[in-house]
Every structure is written in structure tokens, then in C-alpha cells.
N, C-alpha and C. Protein backbone atom coordinates (compact mmCIF):
# COMPACT_ATOMS: atom_id res chain seq x y z
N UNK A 1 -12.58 9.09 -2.36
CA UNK A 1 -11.52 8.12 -2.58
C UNK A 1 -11.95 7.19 -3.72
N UNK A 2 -10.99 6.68 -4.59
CA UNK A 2 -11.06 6.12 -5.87
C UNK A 2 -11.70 4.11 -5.31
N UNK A 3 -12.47 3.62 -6.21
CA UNK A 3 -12.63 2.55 -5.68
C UNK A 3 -11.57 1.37 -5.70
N UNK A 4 -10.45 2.11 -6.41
CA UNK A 4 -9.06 1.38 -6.12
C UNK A 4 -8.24 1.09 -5.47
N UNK A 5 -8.43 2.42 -4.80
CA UNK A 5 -7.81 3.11 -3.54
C UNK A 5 -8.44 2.79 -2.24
N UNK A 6 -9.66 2.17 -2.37
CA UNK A 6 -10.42 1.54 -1.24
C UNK A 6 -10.29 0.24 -1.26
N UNK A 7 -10.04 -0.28 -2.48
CA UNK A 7 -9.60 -1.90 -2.26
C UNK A 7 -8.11 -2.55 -1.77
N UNK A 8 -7.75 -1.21 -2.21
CA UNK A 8 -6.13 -1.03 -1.94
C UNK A 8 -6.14 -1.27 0.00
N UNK A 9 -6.93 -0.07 0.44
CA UNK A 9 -6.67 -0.34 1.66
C UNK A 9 -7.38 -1.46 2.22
N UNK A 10 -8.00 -2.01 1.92
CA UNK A 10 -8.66 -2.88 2.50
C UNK A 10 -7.77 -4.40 2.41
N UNK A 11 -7.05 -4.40 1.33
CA UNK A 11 -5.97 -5.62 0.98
C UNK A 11 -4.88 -5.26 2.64
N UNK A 12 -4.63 -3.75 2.59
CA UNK A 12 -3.81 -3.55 3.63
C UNK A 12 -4.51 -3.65 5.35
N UNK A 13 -5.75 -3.96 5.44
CA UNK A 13 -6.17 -4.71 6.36
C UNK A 13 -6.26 -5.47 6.61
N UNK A 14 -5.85 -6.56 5.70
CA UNK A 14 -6.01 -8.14 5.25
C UNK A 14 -4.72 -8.76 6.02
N UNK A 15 -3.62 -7.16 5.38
CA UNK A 15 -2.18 -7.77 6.26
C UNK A 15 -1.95 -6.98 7.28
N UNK A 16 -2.76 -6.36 8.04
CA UNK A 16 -2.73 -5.64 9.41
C UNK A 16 -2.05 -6.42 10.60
N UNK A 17 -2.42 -7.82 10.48
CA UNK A 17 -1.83 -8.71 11.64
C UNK A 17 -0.59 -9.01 11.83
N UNK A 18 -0.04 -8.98 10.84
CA UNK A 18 1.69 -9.31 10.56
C UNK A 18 2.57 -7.92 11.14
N UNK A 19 2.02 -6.49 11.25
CA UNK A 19 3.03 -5.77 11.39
C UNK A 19 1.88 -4.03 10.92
N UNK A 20 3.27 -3.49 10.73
CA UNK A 20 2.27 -1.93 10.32
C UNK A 20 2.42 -2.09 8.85
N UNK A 21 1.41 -1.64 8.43
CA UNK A 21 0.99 -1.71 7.60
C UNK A 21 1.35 -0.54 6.73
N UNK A 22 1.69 -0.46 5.15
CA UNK A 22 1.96 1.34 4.76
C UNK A 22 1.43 0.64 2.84
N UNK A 23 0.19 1.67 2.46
CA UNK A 23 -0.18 1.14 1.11
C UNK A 23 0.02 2.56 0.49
N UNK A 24 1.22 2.02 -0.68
CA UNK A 24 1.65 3.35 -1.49
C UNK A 24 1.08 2.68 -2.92
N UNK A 25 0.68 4.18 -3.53
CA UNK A 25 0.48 3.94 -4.82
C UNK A 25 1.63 4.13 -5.74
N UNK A 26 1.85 2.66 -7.22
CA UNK A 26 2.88 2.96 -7.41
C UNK A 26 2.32 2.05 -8.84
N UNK A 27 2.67 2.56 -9.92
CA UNK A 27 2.93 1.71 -11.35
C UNK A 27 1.66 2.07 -11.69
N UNK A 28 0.08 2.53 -11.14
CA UNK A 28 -0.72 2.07 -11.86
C UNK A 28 -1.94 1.48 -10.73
N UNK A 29 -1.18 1.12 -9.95
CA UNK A 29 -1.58 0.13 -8.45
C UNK A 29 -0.89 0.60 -7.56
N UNK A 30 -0.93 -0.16 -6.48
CA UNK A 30 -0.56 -0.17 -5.48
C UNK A 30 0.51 -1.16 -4.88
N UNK A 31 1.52 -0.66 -3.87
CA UNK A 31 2.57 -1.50 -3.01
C UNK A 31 2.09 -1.75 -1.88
N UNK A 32 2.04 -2.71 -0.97
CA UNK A 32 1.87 -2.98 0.32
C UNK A 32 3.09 -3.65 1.02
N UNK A 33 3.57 -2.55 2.45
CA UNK A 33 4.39 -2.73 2.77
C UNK A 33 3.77 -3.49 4.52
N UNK A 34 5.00 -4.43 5.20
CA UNK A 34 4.57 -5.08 6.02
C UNK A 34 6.03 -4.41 6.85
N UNK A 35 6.11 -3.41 7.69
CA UNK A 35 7.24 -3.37 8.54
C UNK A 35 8.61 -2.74 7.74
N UNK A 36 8.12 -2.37 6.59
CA UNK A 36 8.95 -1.59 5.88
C UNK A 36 9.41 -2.58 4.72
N UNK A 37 8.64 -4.06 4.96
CA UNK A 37 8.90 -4.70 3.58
C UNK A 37 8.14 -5.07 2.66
N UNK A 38 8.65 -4.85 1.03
CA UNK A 38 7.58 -4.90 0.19
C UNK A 38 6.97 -6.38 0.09
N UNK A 39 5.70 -6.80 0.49
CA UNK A 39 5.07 -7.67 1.04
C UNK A 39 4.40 -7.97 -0.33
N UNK A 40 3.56 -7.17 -0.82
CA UNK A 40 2.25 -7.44 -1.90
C UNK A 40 1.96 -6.33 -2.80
N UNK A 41 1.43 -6.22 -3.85
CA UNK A 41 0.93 -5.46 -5.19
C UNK A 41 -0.40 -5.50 -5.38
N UNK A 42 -1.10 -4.98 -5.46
CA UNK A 42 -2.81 -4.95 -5.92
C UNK A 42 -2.69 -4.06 -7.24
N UNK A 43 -3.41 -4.76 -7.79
CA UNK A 43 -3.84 -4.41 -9.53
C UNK A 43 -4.91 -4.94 -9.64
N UNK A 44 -5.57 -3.43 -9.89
CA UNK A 44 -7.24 -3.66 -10.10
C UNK A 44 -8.17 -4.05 -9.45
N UNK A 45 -8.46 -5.54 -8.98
CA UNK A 45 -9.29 -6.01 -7.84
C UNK A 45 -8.37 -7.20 -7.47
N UNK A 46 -7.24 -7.31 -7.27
CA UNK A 46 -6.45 -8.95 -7.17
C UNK A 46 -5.53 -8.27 -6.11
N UNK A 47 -4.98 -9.02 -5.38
CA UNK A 47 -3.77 -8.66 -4.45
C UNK A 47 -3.20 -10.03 -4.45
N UNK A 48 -1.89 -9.43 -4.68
CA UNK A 48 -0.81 -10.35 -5.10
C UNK A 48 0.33 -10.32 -4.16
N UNK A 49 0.86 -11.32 -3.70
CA UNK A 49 1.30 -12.09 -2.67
C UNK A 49 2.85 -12.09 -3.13
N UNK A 50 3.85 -11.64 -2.29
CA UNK A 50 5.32 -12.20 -2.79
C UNK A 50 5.57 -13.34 -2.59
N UNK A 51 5.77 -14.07 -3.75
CA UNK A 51 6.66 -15.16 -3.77
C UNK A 51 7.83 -15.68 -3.81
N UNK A 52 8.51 -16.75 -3.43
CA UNK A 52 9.86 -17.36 -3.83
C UNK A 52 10.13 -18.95 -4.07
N UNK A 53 11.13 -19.48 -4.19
CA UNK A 53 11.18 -20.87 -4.66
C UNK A 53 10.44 -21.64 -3.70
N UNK A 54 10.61 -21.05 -2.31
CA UNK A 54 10.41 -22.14 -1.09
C UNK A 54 8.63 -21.94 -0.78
N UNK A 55 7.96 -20.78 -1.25
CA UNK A 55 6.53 -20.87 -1.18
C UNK A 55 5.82 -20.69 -2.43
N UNK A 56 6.22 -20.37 -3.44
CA UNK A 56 5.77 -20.88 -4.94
C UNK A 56 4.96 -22.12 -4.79
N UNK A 57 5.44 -23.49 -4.69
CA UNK A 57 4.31 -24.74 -4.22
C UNK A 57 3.16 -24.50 -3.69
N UNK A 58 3.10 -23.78 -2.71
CA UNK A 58 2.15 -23.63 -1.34
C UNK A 58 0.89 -22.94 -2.52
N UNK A 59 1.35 -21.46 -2.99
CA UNK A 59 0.68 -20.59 -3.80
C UNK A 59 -0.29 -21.90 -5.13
N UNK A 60 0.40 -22.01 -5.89
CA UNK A 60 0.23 -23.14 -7.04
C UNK A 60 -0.92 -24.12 -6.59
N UNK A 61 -0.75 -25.00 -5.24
CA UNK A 61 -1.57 -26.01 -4.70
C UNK A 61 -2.54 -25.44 -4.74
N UNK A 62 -3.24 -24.16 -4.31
CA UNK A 62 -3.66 -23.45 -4.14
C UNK A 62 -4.78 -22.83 -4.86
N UNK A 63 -3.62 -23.35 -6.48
CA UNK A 63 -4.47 -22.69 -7.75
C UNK A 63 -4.45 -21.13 -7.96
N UNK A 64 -3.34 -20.58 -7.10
CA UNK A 64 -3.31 -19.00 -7.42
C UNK A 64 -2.07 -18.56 -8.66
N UNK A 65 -2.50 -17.55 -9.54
CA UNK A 65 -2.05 -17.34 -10.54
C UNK A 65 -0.63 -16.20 -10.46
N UNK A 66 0.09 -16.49 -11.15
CA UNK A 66 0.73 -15.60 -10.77
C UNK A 66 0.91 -14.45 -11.23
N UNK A 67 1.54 -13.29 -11.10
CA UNK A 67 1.34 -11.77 -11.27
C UNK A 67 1.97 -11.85 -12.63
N UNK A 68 1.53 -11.18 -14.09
CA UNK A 68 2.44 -11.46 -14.66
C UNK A 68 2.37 -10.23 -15.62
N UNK A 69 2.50 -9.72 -16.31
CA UNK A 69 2.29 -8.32 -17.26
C UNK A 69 3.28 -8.59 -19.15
N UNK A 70 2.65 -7.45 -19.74
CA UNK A 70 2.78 -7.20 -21.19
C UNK A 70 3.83 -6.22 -21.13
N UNK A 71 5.47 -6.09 -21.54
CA UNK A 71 6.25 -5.06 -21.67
C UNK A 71 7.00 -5.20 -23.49
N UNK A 72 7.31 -4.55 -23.93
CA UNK A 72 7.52 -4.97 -25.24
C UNK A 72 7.43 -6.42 -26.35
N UNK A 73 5.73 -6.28 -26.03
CA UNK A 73 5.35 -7.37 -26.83
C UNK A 73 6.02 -8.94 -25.90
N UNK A 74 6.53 -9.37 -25.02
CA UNK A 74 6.88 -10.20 -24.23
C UNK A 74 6.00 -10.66 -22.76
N UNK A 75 5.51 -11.47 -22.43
CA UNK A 75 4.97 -11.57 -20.98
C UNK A 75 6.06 -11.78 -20.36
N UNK A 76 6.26 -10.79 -19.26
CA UNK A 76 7.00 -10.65 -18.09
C UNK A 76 6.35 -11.13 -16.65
N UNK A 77 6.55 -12.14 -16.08
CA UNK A 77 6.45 -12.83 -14.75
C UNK A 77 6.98 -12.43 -13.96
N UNK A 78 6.23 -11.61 -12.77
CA UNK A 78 7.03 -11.25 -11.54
C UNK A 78 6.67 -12.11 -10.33
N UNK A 79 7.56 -12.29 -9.07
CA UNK A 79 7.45 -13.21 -8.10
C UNK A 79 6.32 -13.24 -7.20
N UNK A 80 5.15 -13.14 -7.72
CA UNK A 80 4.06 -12.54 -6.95
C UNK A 80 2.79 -13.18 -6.87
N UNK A 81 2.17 -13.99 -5.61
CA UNK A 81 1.12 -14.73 -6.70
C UNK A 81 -0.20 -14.41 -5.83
N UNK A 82 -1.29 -14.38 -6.92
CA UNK A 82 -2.90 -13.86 -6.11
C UNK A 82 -3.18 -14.65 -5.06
N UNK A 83 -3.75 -13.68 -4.34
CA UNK A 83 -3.95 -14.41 -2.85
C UNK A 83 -5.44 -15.07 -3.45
N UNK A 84 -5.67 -16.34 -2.39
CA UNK A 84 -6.48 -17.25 -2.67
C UNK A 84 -7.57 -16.66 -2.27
N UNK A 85 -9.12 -16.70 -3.34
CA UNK A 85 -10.01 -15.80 -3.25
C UNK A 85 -10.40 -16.19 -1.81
N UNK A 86 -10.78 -17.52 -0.99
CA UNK A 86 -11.06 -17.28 0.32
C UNK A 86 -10.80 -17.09 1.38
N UNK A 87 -9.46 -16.38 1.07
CA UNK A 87 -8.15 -15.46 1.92
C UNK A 87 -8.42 -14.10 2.26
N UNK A 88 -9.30 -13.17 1.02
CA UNK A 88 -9.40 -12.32 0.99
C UNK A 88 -10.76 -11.34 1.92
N UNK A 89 -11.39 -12.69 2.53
CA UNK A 89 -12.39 -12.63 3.20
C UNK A 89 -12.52 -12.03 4.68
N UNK A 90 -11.27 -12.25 5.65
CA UNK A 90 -10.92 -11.85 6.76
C UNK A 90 -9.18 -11.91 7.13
N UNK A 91 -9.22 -10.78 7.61
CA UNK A 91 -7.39 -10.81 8.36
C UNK A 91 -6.89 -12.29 8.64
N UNK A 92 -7.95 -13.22 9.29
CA UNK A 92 -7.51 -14.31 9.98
C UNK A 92 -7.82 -15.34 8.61
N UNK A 93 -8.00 -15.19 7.70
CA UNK A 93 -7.84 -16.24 6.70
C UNK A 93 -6.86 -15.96 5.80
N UNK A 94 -6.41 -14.48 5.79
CA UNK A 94 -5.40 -14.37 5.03
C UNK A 94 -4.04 -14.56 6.02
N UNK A 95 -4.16 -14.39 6.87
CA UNK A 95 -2.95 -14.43 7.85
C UNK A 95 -1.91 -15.35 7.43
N UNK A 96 -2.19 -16.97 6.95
CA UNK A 96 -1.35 -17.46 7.03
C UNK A 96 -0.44 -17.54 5.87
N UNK A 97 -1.19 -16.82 4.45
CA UNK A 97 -0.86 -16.58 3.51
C UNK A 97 -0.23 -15.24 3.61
N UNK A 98 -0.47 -14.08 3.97
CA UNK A 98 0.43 -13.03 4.46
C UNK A 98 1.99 -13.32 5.07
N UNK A 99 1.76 -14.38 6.01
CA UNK A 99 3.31 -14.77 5.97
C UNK A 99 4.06 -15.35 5.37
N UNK A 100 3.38 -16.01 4.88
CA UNK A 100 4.41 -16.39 3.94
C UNK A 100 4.72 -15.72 2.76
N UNK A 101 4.27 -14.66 2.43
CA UNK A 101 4.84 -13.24 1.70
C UNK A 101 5.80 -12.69 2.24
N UNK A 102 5.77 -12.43 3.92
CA UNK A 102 6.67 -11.79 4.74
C UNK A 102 7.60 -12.55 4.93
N UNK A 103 7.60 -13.93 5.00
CA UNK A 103 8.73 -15.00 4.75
C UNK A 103 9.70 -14.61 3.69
N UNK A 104 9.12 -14.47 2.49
CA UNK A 104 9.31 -14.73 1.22
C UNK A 104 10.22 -13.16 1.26
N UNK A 105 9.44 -11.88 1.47
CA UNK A 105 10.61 -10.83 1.25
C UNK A 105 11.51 -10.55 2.43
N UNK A 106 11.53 -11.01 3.72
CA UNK A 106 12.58 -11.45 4.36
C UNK A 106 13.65 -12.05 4.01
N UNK A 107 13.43 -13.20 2.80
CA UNK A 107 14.26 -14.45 2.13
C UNK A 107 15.34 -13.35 1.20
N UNK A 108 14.12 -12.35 0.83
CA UNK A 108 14.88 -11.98 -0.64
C UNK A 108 15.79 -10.63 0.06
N UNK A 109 15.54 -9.96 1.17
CA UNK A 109 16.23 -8.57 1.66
C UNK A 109 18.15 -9.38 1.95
N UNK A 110 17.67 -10.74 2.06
CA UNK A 110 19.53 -11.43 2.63
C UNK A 110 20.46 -11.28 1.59
């Protein structure tokens, strides 16, 4: 297994507590789904968190950056922001930041 593909799952143990868990590879990286919703993105060694207006603050206070990429010469910002490096440490430190991802694409499926 690729060491991408091992960090990949291991982000998807991070959000094991919220629900079932399903890590597809997709773009380059990886999708992480929480219950059939797209929850988070990992690129490279970062796992990135869905965001929206109402937890954007929370992320920011935080100091986490947000997901952002190069498409025809333009930076493109997607709603997504790195989970806080001492989140990434145990299920139960990321937990509370996991929901509010699952908040966040709950917000956006309405």
C-alpha cells in the first residue's frame, strides 16, 4: 500500500467516531466519506475539513489554512480547511472538529 494510501486511511480513523467511514481515491488524493457524506479531502500529508459560513470562524481561530489549488493560472479556494495539527493525533481530539465537517456537509446536502 502507497504511503498515501496509508495516511489516507488513517485520516479515515480519525473520523471513525462520527459514523462509517468510506476513503475513496479521487483527483490525485483522496475523499472521506462520513455516512455517505462528503466530510473531508487529504492531499499529500494534510486532511482537510469541510467548511461553511457558520464554522469557517471556528477553523481560522484555530489558525487552519484553507484548501486551496492552481487551475488556469488562478488560485481556486475550496470550502475545506486543514484539520488542526493537534487534532490529528487521536479519534477523540479530532472528534470535535470532525463534526463540525459533518455539520457543515449536512448544511450544504439542504
Amino acid at each position: 500500500m502507497a504511503a498515501k494510501d496509508e495516511f489516507a486511511n488513517y485520516c479515515g480513523e480519525l473520523l471513525s467516531g462520527l459514523g462509517a467511514v468510506r476513503v475513496k481515491r479521487m483527483f490525485g488524493g483522496h475523499g472521506i466519506y462520513v455516512d455517505d457524506l462528503f466530510v473531508a479531502i487529504v492531499v499529500g500529508e494534510t486532511l482537510y475539513l469541510k467548511a461553511d459560513a457558520e464554522t469557517t470562524p471556528r477553523f481560522e481561530a484555530a489558525g487552519c489554512a484553507p484548501f486551496a489549488y492552481e487551475a488556469k493560472g488562478r488560485r481556486v479556494s475550496m470550502a475545506y480547511r486543514a484539520a488542526p495539527a493537534e487534532a490529528m493525533d487521536s479519534p477523540a481530539l479530532m472528534r470535535p472538529w470532525a463534526a463540525l465537517a459533518l455539520q457543515a456537509a449536512l448544511r450544504a446536502r439542504k
